[in-house]
N, C-alpha and C. Protein backbone atom coordinates (compact mmCIF):
# COMPACT_ATOMS: atom_id res chain seq x y z
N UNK A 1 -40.27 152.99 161.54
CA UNK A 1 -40.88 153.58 162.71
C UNK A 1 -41.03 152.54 163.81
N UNK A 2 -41.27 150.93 163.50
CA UNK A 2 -41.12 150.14 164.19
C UNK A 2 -39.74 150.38 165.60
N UNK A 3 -39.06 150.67 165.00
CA UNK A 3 -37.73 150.22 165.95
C UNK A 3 -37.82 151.32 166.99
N UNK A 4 -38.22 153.02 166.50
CA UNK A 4 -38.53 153.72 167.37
C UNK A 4 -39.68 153.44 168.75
N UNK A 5 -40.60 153.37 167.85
CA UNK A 5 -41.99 152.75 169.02
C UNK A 5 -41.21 151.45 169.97
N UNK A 6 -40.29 150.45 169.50
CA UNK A 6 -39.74 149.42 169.95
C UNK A 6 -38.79 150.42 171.50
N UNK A 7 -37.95 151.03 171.04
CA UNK A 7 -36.84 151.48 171.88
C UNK A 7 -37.51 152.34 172.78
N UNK A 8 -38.76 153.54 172.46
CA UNK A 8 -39.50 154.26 173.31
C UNK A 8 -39.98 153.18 174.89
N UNK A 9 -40.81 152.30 174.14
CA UNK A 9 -41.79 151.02 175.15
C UNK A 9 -40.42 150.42 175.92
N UNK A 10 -39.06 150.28 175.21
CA UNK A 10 -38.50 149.53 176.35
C UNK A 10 -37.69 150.15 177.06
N UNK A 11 -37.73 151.78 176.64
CA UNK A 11 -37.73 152.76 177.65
C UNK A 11 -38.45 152.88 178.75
N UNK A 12 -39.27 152.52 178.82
CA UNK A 12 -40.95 152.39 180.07
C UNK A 12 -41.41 153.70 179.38
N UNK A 13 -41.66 154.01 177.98
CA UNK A 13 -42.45 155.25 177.90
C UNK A 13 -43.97 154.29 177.05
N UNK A 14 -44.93 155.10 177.57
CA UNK A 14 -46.33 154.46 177.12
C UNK A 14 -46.94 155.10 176.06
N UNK A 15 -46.90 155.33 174.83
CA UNK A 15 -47.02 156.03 173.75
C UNK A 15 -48.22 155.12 172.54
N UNK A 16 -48.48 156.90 172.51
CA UNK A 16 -49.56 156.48 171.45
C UNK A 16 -49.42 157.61 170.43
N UNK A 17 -49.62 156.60 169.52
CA UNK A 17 -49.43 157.28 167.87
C UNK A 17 -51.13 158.32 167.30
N UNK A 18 -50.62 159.87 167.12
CA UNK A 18 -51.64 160.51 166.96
C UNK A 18 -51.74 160.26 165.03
N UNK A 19 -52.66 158.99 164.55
CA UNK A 19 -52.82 158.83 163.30
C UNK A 19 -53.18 160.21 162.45
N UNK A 20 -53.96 160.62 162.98
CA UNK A 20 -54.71 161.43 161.60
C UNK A 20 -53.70 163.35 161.83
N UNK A 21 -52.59 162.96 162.25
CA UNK A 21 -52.06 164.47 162.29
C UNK A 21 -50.66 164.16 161.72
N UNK A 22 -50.07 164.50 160.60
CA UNK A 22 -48.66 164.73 160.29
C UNK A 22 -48.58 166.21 159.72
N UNK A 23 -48.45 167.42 160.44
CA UNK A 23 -48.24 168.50 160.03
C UNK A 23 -46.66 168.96 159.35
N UNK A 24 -46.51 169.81 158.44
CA UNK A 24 -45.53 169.59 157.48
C UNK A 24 -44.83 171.16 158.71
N UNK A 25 -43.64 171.42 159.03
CA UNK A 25 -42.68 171.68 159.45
C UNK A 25 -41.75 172.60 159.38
N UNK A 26 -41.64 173.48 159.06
CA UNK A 26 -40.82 174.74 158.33
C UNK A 26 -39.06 174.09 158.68
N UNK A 27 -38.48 174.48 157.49
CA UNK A 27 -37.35 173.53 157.65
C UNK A 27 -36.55 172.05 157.71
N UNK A 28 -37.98 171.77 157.72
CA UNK A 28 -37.81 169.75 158.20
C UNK A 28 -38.36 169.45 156.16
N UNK A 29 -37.87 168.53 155.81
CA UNK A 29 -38.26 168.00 154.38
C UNK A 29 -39.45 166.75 154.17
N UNK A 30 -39.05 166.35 155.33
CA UNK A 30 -39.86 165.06 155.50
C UNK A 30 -41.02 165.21 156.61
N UNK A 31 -42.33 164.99 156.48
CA UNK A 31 -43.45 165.02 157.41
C UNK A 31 -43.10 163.95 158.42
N UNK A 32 -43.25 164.69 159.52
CA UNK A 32 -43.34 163.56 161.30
C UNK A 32 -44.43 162.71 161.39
N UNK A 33 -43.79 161.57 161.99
CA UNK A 33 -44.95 161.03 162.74
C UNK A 33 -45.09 161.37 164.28
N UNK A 34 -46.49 161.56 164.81
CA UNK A 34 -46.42 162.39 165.91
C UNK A 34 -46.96 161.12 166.41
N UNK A 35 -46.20 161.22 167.98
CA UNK A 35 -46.94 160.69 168.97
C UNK A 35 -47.48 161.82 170.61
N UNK A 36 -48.06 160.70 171.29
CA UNK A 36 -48.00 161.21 172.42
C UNK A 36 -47.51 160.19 173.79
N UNK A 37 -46.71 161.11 174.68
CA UNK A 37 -45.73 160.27 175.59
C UNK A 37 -46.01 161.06 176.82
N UNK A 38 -46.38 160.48 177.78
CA UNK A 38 -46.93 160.70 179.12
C UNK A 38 -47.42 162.45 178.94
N UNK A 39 -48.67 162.50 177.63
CA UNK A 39 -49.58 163.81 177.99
C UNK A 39 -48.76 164.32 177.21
N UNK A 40 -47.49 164.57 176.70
CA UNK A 40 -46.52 165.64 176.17
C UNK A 40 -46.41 164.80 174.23
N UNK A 41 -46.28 165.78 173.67
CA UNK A 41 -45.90 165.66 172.46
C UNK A 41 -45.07 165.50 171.56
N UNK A 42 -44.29 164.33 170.54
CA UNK A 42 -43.16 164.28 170.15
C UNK A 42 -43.11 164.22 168.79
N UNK A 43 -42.40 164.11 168.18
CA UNK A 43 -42.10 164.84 166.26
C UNK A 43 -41.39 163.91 166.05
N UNK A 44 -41.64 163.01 165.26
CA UNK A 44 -40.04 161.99 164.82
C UNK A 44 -40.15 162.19 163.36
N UNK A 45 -39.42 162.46 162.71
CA UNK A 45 -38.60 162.89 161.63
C UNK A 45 -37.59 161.73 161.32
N UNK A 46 -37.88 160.84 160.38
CA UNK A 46 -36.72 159.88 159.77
C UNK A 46 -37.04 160.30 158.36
N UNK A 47 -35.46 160.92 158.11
CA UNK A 47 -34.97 160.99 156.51
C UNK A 47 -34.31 159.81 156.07
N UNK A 48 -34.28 160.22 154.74
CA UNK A 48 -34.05 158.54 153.46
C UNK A 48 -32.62 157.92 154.23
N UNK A 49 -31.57 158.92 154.89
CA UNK A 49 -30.17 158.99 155.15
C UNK A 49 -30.01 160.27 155.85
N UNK A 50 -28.57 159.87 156.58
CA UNK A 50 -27.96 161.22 157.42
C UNK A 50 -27.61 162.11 156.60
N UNK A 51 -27.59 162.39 155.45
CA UNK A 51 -27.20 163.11 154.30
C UNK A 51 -28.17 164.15 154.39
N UNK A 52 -29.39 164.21 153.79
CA UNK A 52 -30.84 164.55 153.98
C UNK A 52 -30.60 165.20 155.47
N UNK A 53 -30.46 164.27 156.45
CA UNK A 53 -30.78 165.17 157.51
C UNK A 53 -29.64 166.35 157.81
N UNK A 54 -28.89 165.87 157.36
CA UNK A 54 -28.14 166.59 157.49
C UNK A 54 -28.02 168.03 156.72
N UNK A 55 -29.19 167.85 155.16
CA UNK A 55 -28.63 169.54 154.99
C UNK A 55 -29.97 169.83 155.43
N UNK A 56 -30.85 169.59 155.94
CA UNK A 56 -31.50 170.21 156.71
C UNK A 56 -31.24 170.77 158.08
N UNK A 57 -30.59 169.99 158.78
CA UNK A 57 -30.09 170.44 159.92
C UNK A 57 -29.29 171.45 159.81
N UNK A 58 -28.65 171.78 158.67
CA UNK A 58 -27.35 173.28 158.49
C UNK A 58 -28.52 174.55 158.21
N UNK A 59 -29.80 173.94 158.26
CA UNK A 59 -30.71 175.42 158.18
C UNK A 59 -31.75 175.74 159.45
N UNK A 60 -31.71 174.64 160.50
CA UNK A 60 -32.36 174.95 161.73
C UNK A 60 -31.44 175.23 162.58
N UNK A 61 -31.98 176.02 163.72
CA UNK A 61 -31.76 176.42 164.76
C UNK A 61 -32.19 175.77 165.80
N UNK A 62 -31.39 174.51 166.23
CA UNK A 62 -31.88 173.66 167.42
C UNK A 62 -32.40 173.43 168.61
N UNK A 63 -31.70 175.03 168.90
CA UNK A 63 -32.02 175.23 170.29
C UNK A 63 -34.09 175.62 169.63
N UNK A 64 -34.39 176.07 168.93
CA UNK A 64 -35.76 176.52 168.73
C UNK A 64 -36.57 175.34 168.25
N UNK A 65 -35.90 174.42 167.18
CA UNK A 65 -36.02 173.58 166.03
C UNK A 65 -37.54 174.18 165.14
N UNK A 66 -37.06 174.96 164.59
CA UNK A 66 -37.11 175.90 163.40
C UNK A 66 -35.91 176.50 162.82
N UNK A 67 -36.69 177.48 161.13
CA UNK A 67 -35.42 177.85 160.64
C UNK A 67 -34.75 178.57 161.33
N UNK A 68 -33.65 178.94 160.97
CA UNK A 68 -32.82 179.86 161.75
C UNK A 68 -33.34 181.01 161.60
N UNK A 69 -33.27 182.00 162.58
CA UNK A 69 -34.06 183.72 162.33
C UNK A 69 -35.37 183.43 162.35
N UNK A 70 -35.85 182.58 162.52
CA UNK A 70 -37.30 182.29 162.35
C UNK A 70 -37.89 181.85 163.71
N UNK A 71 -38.95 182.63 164.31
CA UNK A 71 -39.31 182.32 165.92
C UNK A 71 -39.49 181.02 166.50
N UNK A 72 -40.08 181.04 167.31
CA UNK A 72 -40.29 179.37 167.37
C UNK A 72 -41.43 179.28 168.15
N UNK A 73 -42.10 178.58 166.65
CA UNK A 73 -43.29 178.34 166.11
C UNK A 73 -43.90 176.68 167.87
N UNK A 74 -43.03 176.16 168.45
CA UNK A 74 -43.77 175.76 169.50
C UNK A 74 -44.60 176.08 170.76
N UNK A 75 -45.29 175.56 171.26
CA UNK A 75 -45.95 176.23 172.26
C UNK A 75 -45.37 175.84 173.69
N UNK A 76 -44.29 175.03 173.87
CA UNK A 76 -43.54 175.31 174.89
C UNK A 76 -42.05 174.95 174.21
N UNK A 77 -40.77 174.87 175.34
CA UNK A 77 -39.44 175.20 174.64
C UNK A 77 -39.12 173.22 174.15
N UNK A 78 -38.96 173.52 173.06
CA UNK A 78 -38.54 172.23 172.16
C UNK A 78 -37.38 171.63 173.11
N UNK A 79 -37.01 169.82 173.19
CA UNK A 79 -35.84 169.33 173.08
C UNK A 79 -35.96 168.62 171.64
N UNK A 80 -34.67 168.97 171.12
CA UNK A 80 -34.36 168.73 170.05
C UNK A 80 -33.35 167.77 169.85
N UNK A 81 -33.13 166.50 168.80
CA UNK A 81 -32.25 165.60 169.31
C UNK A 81 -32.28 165.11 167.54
N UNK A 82 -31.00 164.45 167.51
CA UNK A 82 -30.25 163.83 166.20
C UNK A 82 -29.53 162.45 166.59
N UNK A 83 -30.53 161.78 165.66
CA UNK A 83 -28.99 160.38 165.65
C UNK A 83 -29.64 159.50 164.36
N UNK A 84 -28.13 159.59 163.56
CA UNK A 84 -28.44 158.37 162.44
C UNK A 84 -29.12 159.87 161.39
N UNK A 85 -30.02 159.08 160.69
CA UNK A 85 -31.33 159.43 159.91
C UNK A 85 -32.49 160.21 160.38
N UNK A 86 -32.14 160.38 162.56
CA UNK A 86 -33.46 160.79 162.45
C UNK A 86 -33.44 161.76 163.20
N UNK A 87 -34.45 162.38 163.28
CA UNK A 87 -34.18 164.12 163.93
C UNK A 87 -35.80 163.81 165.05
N UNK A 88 -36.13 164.18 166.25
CA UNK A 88 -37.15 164.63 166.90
C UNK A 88 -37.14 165.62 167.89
N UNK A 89 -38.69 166.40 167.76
CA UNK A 89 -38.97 167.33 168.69
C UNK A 89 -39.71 166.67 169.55
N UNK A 90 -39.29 166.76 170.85
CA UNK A 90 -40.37 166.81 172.13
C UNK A 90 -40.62 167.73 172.74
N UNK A 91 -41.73 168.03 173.11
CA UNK A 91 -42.33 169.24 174.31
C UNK A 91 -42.57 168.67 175.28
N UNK A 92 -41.77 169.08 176.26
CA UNK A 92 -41.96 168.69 177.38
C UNK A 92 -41.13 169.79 178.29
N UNK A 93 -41.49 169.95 179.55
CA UNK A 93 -40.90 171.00 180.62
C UNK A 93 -40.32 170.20 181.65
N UNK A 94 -40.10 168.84 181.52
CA UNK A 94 -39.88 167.66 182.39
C UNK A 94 -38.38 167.43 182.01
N UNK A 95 -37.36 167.51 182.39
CA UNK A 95 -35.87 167.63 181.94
C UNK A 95 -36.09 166.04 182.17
N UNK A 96 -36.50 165.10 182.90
CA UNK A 96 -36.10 164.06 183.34
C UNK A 96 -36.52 163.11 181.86
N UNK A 97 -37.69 163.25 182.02
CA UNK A 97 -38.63 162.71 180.65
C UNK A 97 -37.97 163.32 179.04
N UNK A 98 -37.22 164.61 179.46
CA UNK A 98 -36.43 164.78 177.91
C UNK A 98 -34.90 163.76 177.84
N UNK A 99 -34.47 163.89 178.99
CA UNK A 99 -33.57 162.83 178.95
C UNK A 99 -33.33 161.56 178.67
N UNK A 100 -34.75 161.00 179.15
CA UNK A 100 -34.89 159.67 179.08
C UNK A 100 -35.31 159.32 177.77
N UNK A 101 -35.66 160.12 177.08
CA UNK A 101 -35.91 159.81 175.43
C UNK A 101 -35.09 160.48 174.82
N UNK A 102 -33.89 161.09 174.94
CA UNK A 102 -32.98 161.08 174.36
C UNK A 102 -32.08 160.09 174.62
N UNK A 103 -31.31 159.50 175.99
CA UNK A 103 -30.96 158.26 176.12
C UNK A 103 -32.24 157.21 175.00
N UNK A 104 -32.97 156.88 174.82
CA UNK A 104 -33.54 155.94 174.57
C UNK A 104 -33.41 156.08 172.49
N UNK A 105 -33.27 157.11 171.96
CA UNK A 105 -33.19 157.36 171.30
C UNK A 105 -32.00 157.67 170.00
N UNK A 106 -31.09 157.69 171.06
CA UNK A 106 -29.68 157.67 170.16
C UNK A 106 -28.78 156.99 171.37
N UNK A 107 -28.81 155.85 171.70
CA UNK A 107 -28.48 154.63 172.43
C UNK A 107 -27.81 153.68 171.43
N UNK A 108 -27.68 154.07 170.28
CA UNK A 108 -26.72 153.16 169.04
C UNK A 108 -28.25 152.66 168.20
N UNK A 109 -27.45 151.43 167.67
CA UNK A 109 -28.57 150.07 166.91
C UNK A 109 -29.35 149.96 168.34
N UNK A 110 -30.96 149.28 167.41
CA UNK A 110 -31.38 148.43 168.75
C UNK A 110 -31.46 147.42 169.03
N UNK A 111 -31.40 146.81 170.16
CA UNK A 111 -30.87 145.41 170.54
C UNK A 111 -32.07 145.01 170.00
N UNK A 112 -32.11 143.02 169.62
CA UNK A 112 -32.84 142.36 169.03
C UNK A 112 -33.62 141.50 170.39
C-alpha cells in the first residue's frame, strides 16, 4: 500500500487513510483500503496477483463496479480502474481529479 500512497502524494493528491472502515464488496475477494482524496472517496483493492484480479474482474461490471446484473450499490457514478494486481473505485463527479488518479495509478512501476 506504501507505493500507492507514494504515487497518489506525488501526484499532488493530499490523502488520508480512513483506518477504522474496510467494508467487504460484492464481487471484489479482497477487502479495500479506503482513503479520502480532496473530500471524495477511493477503494484500493490489491490482490495476491493479476490472476485473482483477474477472475474477479470476469464477474464485475465496470462501468458500475459491482456484479454484473447487480445495481450499483454507489452513491455517485464509480471510476473504475485496473493495473497490475490492483483494481480501485473512486467517487468523484470531477472528470479531471478521475483522471489524474488514473494517470497516477497505472503509470507503470514507481520511480525510486
Amino acid at each position: 500500500m506504501c507505493s500507492v500512497e507514494k504515487r497518489l502524494r506525488d501526484a499532488g493528491f493530499v490523502l488520508r487513510r480512513v483506518a477504522d472502515e474496510a467494508p467487504h464488496r460484492p464481487g471484489f475477494s479482497v477487502t479495500p483500503a479506503v482513503y479520502t482524496l480532496a473530500g471524495k472517496r477511493l477503494e484500493v483493492f490489491i490482490y495476491p496477483n493479476e490472476s485473482a484480479l483477474s477472475a474477479d474482474i470476469k464477474n464485475i461490471d465496470t462501468v458500475s463496479a459491482s456484479p454484473r446484473g447487480a445495481p450499483n450499490p454507489w452513491p455517485t457514478p464509480p471510476t473504475f480502474l485496473r493495473s497490475g494486481n490492483l483494481a480501485a473505485v473512486f467517487l468523484t463527479d470531477n472528470a479531471t481529479q478521475a483522471e489524474r488518479l488514473t494517470l497516477a495509478l497505472t503509470a507503470g512501476a514507481p520511480q525510486r
